[in-house]
Each structure stands twice: as structure tokens, then as C-alpha cells.
Protein backbone atom coordinates (compact mmCIF):
# COMPACT_ATOMS: atom_id res chain seq x y z
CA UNK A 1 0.00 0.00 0.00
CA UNK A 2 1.09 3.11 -0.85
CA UNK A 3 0.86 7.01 1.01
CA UNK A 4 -2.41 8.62 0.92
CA UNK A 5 -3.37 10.49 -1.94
CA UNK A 6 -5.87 13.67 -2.47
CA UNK A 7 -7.88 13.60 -5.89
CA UNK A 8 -9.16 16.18 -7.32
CA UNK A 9 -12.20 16.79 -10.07
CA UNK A 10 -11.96 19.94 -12.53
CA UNK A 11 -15.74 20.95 -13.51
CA UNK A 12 -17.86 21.75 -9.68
CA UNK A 13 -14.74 21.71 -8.26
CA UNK A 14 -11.85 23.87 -9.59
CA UNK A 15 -14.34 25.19 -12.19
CA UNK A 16 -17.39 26.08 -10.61
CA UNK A 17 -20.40 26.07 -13.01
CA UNK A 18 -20.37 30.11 -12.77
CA UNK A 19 -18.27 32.84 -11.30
CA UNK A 20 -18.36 32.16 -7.27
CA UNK A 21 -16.27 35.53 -6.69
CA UNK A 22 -13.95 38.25 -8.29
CA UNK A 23 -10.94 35.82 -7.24
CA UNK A 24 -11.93 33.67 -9.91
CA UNK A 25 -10.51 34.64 -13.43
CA UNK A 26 -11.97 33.07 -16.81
CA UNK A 27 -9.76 30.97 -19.19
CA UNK A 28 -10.47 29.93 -22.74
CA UNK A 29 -8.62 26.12 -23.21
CA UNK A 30 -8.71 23.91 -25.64
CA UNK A 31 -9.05 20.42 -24.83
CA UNK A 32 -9.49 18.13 -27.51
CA UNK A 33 -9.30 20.92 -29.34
CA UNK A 34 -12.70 22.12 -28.64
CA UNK A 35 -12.79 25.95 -26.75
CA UNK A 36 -14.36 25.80 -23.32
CA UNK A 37 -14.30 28.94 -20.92
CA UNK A 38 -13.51 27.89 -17.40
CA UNK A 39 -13.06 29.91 -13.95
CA UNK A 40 -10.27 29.13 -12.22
CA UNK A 41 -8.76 30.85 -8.37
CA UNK A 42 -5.26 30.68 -8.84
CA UNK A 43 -5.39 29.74 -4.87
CA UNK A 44 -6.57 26.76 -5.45
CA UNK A 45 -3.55 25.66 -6.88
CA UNK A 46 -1.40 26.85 -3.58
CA UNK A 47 -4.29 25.59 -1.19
CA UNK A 48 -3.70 21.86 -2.79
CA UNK A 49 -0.07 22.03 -2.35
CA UNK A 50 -0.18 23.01 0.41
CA UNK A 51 -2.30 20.09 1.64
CA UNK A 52 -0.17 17.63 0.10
CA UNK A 53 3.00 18.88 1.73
CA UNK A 54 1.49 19.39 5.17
CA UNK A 55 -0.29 15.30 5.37
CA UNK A 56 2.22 13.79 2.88
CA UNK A 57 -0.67 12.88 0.36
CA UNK A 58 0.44 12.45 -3.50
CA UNK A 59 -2.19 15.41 -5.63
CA UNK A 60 -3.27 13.02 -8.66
CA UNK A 61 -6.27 14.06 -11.10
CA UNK A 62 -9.87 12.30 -10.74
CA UNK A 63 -11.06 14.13 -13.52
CA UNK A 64 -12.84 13.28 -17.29
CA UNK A 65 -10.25 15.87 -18.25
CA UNK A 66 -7.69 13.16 -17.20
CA UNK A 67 -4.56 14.46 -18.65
CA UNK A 68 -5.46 17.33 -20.49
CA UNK A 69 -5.69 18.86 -17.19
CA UNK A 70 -2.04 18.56 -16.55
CA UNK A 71 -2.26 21.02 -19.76
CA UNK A 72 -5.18 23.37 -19.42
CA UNK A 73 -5.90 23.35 -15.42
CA UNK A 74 -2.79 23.07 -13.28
CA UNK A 75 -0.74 25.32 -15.27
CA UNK A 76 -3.44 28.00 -14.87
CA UNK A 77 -3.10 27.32 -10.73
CA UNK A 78 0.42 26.51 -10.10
CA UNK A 79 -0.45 22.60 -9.94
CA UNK A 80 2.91 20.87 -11.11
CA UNK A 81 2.10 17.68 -13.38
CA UNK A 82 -0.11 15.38 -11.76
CA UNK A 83 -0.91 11.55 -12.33
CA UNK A 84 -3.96 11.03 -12.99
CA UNK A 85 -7.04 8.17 -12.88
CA UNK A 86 -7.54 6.75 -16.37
CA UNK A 87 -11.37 6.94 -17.17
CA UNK A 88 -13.07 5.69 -21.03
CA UNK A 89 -15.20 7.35 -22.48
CA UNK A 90 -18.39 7.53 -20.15
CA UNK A 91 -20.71 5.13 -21.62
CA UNK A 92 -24.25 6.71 -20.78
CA UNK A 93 -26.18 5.68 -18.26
CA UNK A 94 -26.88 2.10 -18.02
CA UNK A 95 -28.28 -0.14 -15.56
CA UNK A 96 -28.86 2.35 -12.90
CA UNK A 97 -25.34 3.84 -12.71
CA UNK A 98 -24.70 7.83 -12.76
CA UNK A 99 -21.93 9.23 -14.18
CA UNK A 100 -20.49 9.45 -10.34
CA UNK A 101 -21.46 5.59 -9.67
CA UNK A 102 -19.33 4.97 -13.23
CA UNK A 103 -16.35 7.66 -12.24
CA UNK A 104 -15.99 5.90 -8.77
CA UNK A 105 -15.87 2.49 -9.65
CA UNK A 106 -12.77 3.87 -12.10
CA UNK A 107 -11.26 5.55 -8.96
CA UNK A 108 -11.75 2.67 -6.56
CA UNK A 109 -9.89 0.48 -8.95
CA UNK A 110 -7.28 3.17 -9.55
CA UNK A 111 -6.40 3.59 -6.12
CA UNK A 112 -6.62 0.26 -5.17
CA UNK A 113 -6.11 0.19 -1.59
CA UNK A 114 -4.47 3.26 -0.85
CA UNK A 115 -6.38 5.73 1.48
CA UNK A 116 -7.47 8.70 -0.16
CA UNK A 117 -9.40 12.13 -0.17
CA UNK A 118 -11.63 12.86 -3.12
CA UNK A 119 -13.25 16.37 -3.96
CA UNK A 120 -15.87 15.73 -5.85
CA UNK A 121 -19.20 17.29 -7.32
CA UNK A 122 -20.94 14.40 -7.85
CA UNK A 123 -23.78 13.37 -5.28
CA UNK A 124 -23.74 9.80 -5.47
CA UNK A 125 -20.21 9.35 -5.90
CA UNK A 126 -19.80 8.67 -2.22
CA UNK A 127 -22.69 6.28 -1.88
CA UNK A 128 -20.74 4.46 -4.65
CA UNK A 129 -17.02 4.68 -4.29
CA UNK A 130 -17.62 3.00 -0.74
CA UNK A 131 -19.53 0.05 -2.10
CA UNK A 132 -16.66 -0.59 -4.81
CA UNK A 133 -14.83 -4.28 -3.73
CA UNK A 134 -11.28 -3.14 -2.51
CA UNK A 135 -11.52 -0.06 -2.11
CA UNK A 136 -8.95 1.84 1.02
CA UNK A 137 -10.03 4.00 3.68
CA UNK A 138 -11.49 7.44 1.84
CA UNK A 139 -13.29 10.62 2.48
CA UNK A 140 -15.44 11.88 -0.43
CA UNK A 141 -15.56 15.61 0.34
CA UNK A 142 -18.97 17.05 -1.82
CA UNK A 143 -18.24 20.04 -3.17
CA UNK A 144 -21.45 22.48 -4.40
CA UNK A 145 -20.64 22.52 -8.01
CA UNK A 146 -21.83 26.35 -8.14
CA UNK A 147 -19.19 27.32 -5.27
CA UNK A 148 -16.25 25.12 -6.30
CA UNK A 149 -13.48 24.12 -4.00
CA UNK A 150 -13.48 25.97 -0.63
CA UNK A 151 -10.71 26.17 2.26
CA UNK A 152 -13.50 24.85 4.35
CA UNK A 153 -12.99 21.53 2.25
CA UNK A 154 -9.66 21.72 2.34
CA UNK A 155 -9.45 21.69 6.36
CA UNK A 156 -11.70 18.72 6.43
CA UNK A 157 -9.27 16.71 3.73
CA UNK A 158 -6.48 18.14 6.75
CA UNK A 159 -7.71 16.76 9.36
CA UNK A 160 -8.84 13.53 7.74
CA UNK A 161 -5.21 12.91 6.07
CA UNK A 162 -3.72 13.96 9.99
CA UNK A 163 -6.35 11.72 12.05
CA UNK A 164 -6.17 8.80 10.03
């Protein structure tokens, strides 16, 4: 088993689905090579370092961005590169699973049994990570998609990673 890691989601998360405050600065990327406007807080970027450094978690992406992130998103916050959790293309929903229930069963296999702190937008994704065979010790920190990423979350993943 390996350290503990913190995973982090782009869209709800890093880019909220509008403008939370005047810290937060548009960007046009290019993913795919499609343009897409996102808000970013470069404080983000310092706020996740910062929790890495200060629990001795590994930052990786958990993200349908997957790499381009490493590209478009961590550059824009001061995230070095970051692994990241391999997803397919999302297949549509099928058989009663969300997009969350499909991301976490990608995560709980990528992680395997290593603990780990997830912020993520997606309501069920807690519900389902922790019923995924295998999976390590976790905290799924919801974050409101219209908000994004918060210091508040970032003190619970703290105290998590330090009480564990």
C-alpha cells in the first residue's frame, strides 16, 4: 500500500459552473481541441499544495479531463504535473449507474487500496465509491458545483489525512 493520496475533479470543483467571486478569473482552453471557458482561483492551486506537503498525500487528477488537465488546469493554478485516474469514455447511463457511480468504480480500482481524499461534485459518488470491492479507507468531500473548491474543504481533507 502506498501514502495517501488527495484527488481532485476539474468541472464543480476547480471550475465552478459560474463565477463564485472576483478571485476567480476566466480561461479559454482547448481540450481536444474544442474551446471551453472555465473559472479558475489561482489559490486553489497553492491551497492543494499546500495540503499535500502538510499530510504527505500524493495530488493526482480524478477528472474526465484526465490528462489534459495537466495542460489546461494546473498550469493556470500553479499545480505541477499530476498523475492522474484513467477513465473511457463515459458510456451513458446504463443499468442504474450515474456518471459518479461509473467515475468511482474507475477511482476505486485506480487507487486500489491506498487511502485517499476525493473532492468531488458528484452526489452519489460517495454512496458508490464506498460500495466498490477493494476499495482503502477514503473521504469523499462534496463540493457544491456552483461554489467550487473551498478552504472549508480543504481543512476537512487536513484533518482527515492527519487523524487517520
Amino acid at each position: 500500500m502506498g501514502g495517501p493520496l488527495v484527488l481532485v475533479d476539474v468541472d464543480g470543483v476547480l471550475n465552478p459552473f459560474r463565477k463564485p467571486h472576483r478571485r476567480f478569473r476566466r480561461h479559454r482552453v482547448m481540450p481536444d481541441g474544442r474551446l471551453i471557458r472555465v473559472w479558475l482561483d489561482v489559490r486553489h492551486g497553492s491551497m492543494l499544495r499546500e495540503l499535500a506537503e502538510r499530510t504527505g498525500a500524493e495530488l493526482a487528477w480524478a477528472t474526465y479531463w484526465q490528462d489534459e488537465a495537466n495542460q489546461w488546469i494546473g498550469p493556470r493554478i500553479g499545480l505541477p504535473e499530476l498523475p492522474f485516474v484513467p477513465l473511457p469514455p463515459f458510456p451513458g447511463i446504463q443499468e442504474g449507474r450515474s456518471f459518479g457511480a461509473w467515475k468511482a468504480r474507475h477511482v476505486a480500482a485506480w487507487t486500489r487500496d491506498r487511502p485517499f481524499v476525493w473532492f468531488e461534485d458528484e452526489p452519489d459518488a460517495a454512496e458508490s465509491v464506498a460500495a466498490e470491492p477493494g476499495v482503502g479507507d477514503h473521504l469523499l468531500v462534496g463540493v457544491d458545483p456552483v461554489t467550487g473548491l473551498t478552504e472549508e474543504h480543504v481543512e476537512t481533507a487536513a484533518s482527515w489525512l492527519t487523524g487517520r
